[in-house]
Protein backbone atom coordinates (compact mmCIF):
# COMPACT_ATOMS: atom_id res chain seq x y z
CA UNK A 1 77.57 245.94 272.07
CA UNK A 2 75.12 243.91 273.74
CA UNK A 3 71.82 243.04 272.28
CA UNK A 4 68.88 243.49 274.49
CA UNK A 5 66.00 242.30 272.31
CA UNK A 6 65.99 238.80 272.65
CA UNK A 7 65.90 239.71 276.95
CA UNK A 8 63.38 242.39 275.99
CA UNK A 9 60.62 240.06 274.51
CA UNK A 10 61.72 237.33 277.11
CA UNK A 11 60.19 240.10 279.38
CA UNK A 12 57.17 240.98 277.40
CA UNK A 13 56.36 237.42 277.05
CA UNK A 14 56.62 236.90 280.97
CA UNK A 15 54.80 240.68 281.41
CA UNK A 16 51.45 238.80 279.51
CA UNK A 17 51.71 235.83 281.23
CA UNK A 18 51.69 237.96 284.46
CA UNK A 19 48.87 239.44 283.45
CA UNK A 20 44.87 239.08 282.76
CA UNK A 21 41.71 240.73 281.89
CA UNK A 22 39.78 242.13 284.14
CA UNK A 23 36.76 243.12 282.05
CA UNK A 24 38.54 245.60 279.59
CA UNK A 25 41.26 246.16 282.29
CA UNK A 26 44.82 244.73 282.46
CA UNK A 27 45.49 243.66 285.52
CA UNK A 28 48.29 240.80 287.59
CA UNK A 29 47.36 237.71 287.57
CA UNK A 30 46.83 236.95 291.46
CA UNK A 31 44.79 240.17 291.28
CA UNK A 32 41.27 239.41 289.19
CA UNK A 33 39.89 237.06 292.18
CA UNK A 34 40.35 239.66 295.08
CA UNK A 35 38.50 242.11 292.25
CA UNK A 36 35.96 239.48 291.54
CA UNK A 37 35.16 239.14 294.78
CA UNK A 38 34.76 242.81 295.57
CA UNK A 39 32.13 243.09 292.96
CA UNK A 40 30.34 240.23 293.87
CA UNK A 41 30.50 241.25 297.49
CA UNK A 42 28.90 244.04 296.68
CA UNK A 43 25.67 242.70 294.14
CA UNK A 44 25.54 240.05 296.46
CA UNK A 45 22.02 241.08 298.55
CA UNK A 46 20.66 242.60 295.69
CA UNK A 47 21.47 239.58 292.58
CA UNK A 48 18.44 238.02 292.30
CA UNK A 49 16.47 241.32 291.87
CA UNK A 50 19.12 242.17 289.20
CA UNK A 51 18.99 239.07 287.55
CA UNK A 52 15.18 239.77 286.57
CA UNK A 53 15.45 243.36 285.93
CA UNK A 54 18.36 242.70 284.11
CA UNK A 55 17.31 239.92 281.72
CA UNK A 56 13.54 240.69 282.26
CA UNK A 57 12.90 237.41 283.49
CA UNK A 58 13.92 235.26 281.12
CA UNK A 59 17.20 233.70 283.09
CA UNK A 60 14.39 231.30 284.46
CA UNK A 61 14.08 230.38 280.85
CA UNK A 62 17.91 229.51 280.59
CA UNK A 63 18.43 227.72 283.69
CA UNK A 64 15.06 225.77 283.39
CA UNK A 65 16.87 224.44 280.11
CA UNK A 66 19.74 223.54 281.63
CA UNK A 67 18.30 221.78 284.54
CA UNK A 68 16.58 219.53 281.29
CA UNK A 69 19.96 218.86 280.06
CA UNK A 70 21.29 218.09 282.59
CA UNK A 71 19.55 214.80 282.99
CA UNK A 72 19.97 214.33 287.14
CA UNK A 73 17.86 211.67 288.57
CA UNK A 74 17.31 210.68 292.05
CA UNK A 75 20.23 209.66 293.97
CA UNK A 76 22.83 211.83 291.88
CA UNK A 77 25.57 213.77 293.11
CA UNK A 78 26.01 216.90 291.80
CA UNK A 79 27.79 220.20 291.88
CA UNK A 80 26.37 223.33 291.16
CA UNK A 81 29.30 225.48 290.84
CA UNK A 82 29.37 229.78 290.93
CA UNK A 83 26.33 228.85 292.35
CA UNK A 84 25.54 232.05 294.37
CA UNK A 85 21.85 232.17 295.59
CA UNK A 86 21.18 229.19 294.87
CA UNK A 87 18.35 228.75 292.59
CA UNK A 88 20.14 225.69 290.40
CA UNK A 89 20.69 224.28 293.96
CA UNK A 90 17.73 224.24 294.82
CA UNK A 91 16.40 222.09 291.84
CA UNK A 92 18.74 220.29 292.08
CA UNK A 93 17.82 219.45 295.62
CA UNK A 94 14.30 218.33 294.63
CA UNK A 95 15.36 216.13 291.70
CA UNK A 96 18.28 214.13 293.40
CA UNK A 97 16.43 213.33 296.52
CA UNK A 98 17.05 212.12 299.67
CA UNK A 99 19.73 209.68 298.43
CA UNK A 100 21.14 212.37 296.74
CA UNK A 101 23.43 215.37 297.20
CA UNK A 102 23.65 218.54 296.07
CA UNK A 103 27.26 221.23 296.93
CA UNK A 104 26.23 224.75 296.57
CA UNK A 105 29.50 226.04 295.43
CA UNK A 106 30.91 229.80 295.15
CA UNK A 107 34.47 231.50 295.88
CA UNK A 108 32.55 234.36 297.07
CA UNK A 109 31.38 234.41 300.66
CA UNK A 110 28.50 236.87 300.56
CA UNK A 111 27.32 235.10 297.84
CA UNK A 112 27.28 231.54 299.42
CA UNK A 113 25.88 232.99 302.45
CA UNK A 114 22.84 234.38 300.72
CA UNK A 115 21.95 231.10 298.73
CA UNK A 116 22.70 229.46 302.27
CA UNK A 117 20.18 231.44 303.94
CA UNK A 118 17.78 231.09 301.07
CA UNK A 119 17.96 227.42 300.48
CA UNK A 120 17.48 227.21 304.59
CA UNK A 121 14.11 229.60 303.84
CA UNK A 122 13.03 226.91 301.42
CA UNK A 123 13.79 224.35 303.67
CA UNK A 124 16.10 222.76 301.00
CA UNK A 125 19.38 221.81 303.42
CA UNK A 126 18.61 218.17 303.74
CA UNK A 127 20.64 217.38 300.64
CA UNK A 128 22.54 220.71 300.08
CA UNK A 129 25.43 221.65 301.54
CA UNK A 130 27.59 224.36 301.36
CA UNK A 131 31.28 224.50 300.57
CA UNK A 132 32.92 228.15 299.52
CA UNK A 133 35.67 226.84 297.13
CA UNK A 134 37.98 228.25 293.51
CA UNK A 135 36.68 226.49 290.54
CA UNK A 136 40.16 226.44 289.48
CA UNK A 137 41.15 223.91 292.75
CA UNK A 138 37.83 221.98 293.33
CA UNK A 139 38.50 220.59 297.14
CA UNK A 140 36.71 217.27 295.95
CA UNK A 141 37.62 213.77 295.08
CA UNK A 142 38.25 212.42 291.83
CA UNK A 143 35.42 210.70 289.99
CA UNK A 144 32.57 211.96 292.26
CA UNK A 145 30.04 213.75 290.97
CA UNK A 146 27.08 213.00 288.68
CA UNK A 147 26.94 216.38 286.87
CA UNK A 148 28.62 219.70 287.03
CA UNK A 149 27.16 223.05 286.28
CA UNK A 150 28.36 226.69 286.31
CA UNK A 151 25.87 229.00 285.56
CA UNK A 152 27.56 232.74 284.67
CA UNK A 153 30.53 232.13 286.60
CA UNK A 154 33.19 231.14 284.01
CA UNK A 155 33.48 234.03 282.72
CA UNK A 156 34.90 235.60 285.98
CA UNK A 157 37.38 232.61 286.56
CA UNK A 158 41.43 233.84 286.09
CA UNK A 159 42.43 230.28 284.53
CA UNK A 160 39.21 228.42 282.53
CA UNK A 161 41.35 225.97 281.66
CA UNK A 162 43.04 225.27 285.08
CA UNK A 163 38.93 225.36 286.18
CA UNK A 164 37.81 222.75 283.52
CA UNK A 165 40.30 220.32 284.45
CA UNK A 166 39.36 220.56 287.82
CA UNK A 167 35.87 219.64 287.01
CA UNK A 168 36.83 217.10 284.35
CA UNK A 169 38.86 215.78 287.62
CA UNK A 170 35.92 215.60 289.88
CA UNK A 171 33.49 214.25 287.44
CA UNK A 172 32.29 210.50 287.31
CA UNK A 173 33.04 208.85 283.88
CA UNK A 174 29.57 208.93 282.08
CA UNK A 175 29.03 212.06 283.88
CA UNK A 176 28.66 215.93 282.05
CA UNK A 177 29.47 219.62 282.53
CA UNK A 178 26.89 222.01 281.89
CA UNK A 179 28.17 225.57 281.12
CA UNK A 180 25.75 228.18 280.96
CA UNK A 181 27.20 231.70 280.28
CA UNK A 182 26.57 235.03 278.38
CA UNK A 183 27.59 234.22 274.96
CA UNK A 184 28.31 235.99 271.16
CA UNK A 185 24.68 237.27 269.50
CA UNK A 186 24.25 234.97 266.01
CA UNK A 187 23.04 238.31 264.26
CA UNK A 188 25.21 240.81 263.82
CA UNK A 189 22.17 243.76 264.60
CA UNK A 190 20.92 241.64 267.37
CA UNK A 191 25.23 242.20 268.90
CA UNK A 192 24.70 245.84 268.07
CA UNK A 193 21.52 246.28 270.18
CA UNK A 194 22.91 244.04 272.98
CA UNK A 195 26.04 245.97 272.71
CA UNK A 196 23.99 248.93 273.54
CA UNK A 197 22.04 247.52 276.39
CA UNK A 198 25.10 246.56 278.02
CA UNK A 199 27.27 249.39 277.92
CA UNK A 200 24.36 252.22 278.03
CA UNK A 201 21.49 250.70 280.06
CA UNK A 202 22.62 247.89 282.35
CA UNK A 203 25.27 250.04 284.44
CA UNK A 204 22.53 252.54 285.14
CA UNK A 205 19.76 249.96 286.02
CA UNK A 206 22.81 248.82 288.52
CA UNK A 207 23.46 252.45 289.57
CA UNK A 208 19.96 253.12 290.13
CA UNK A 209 18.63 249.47 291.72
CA UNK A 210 21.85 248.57 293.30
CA UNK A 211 23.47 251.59 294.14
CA UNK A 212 26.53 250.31 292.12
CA UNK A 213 27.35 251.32 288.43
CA UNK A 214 30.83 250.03 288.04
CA UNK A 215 29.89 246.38 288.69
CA UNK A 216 27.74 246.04 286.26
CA UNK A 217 29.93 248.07 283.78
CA UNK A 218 32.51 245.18 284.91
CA UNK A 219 29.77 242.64 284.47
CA UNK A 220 29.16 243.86 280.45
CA UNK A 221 32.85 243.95 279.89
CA UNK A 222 33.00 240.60 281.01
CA UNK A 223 30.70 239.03 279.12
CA UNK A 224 32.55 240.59 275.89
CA UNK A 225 35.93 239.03 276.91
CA UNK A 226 34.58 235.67 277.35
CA UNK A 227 35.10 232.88 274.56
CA UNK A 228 32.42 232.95 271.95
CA UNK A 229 30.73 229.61 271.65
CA UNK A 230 33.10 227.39 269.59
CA UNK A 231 36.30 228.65 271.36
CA UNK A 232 34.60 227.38 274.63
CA UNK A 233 34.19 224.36 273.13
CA UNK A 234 37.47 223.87 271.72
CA UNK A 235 38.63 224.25 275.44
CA UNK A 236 36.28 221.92 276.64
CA UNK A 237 37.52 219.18 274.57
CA UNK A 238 41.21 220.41 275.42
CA UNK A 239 39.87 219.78 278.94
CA UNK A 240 38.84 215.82 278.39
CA UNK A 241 35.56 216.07 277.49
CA UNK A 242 33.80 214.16 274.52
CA UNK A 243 30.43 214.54 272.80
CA UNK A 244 30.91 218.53 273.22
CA UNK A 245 27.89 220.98 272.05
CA UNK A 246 26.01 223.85 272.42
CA UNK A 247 22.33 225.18 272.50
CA UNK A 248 22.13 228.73 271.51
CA UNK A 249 19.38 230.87 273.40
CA UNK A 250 18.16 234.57 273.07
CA UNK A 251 19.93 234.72 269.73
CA UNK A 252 23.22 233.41 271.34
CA UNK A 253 23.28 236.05 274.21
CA UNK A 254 23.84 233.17 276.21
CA UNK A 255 24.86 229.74 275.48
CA UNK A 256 24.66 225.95 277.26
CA UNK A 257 27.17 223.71 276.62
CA UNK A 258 27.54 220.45 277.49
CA UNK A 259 30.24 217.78 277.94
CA UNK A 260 30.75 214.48 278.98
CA UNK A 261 33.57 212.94 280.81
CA UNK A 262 33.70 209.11 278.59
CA UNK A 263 33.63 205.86 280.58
């Protein structure tokens, strides 16, 4: 008789490797980005309105930090990755200066169109430019920019640790990553009340302001699948980067960490 198991979990094991998460769905791999990008497609006129209802303004708060850590001086190149409207960018664009140059980057065209057209509004595209590209394959040559950031887009990535190679790739030695993302509350009754914001409150505020319920009931299972703070930086440091850490904010609702690529 022949034995099928050891063929059976062969399968399984190729089944799960086949596979991802998309929020608390199981889906094939080359999948998740085509789903990705139809939610983002469709919160793409609307984000920055979400963003403040959604977090009641305090995102400002987050980013501001990061720009802080993120020490970019005039002249730097740097790449503000999942950047979609553009805000970082446009920072960004004022700190680095004319000798200096900033890539708005996002895999989702709707999304770098509107921080395009914003930016241009600001009149900020002297020293931005705009390049729709996958985290996971950065079109960019080795040792070129100054810093990196990602601002709430890891999270949606297939492969993180494909991604953070490819930054660890394009970064200059001395340079660092900045990763800001939705994170794992520090308190357990501070995770029970977020829990219940997310999954109760935040798809209707998208059904009622955005006309779209099931993004942002992807966007809360998304944030739950993500790596809590030390797994993140456990992959960092599997990525190549030294002197990892991270700055809790909002309890640990969301999280900055940094990393630098050593000389």
């Amino acid at each position: 008789m022949t034995d099928h198991r050891s063929t059976d979990q062969q399968s399984s094991t190729a089944d799960k490797q086949n596979t991802t998460h998309f929020g608390y769905q199981e889906v094939p791999t080359e999948d998740k980005a085509g789903l990705v990008n139809q939610v983002f497609s469709s919160v793409a006129s609307r984000y920055d309105i979400m963003n403040d209802l959604m977090s009641a303004g305090v995102h400002r708060l987050w980013k501001r930090f990061t720009i802080e850590l993120s020490a970019v001086r005039p002249g730097h190149r740097v790449l503000d990755l999942a950047g979609g409207t553009g805000d970082l960018a446009a920072k960004f664009s004022r700190l680095v200066g004319r000798e200096g140059e900033v890539i708005l980057s996002d895999i989702n065209a709707s999304m770098l169109s509107t921080g395009r057209d914003r930016l241009t509004d600001n009149g900020l595209c002297g020293n931005v430019h705009c390049v729709q590209g996958d985290a996971q394959y950065l079109p960019f040559p080795d040792d070129y920019f100054d810093c990196i950031t990602i601002g709430f887009g890891l999270r949606n990535v297939t492969d993180k640790d494909l991604a953070l190679r490819s930054m660890f790739r394009v970064l200059k030695p001395g340079g660092r990553l900045l990763v800001l993302e939705f994170s794992k509350p520090t308190h357990p009754l501070l995770g029970q009340i977020y829990d219940t914001y997310s999954f109760n409150i935040l798809p209707k505020i998208g059904k009622i302001f955005a006309q779209d319920e099931d993004s942002y009931r992807y966007l809360a299972e998304s944030i739950r699948m993500h790596p809590d703070q030390e797994t993140l930086k456990g992959m960092m440091e599997d990525a190549g980067f030294n002197e990892c850490e991270y700055h809790n904010m909002t309890g640990g609702i969301v999280a900055v960490h940094k990393g630098i690529k050593s000389e």
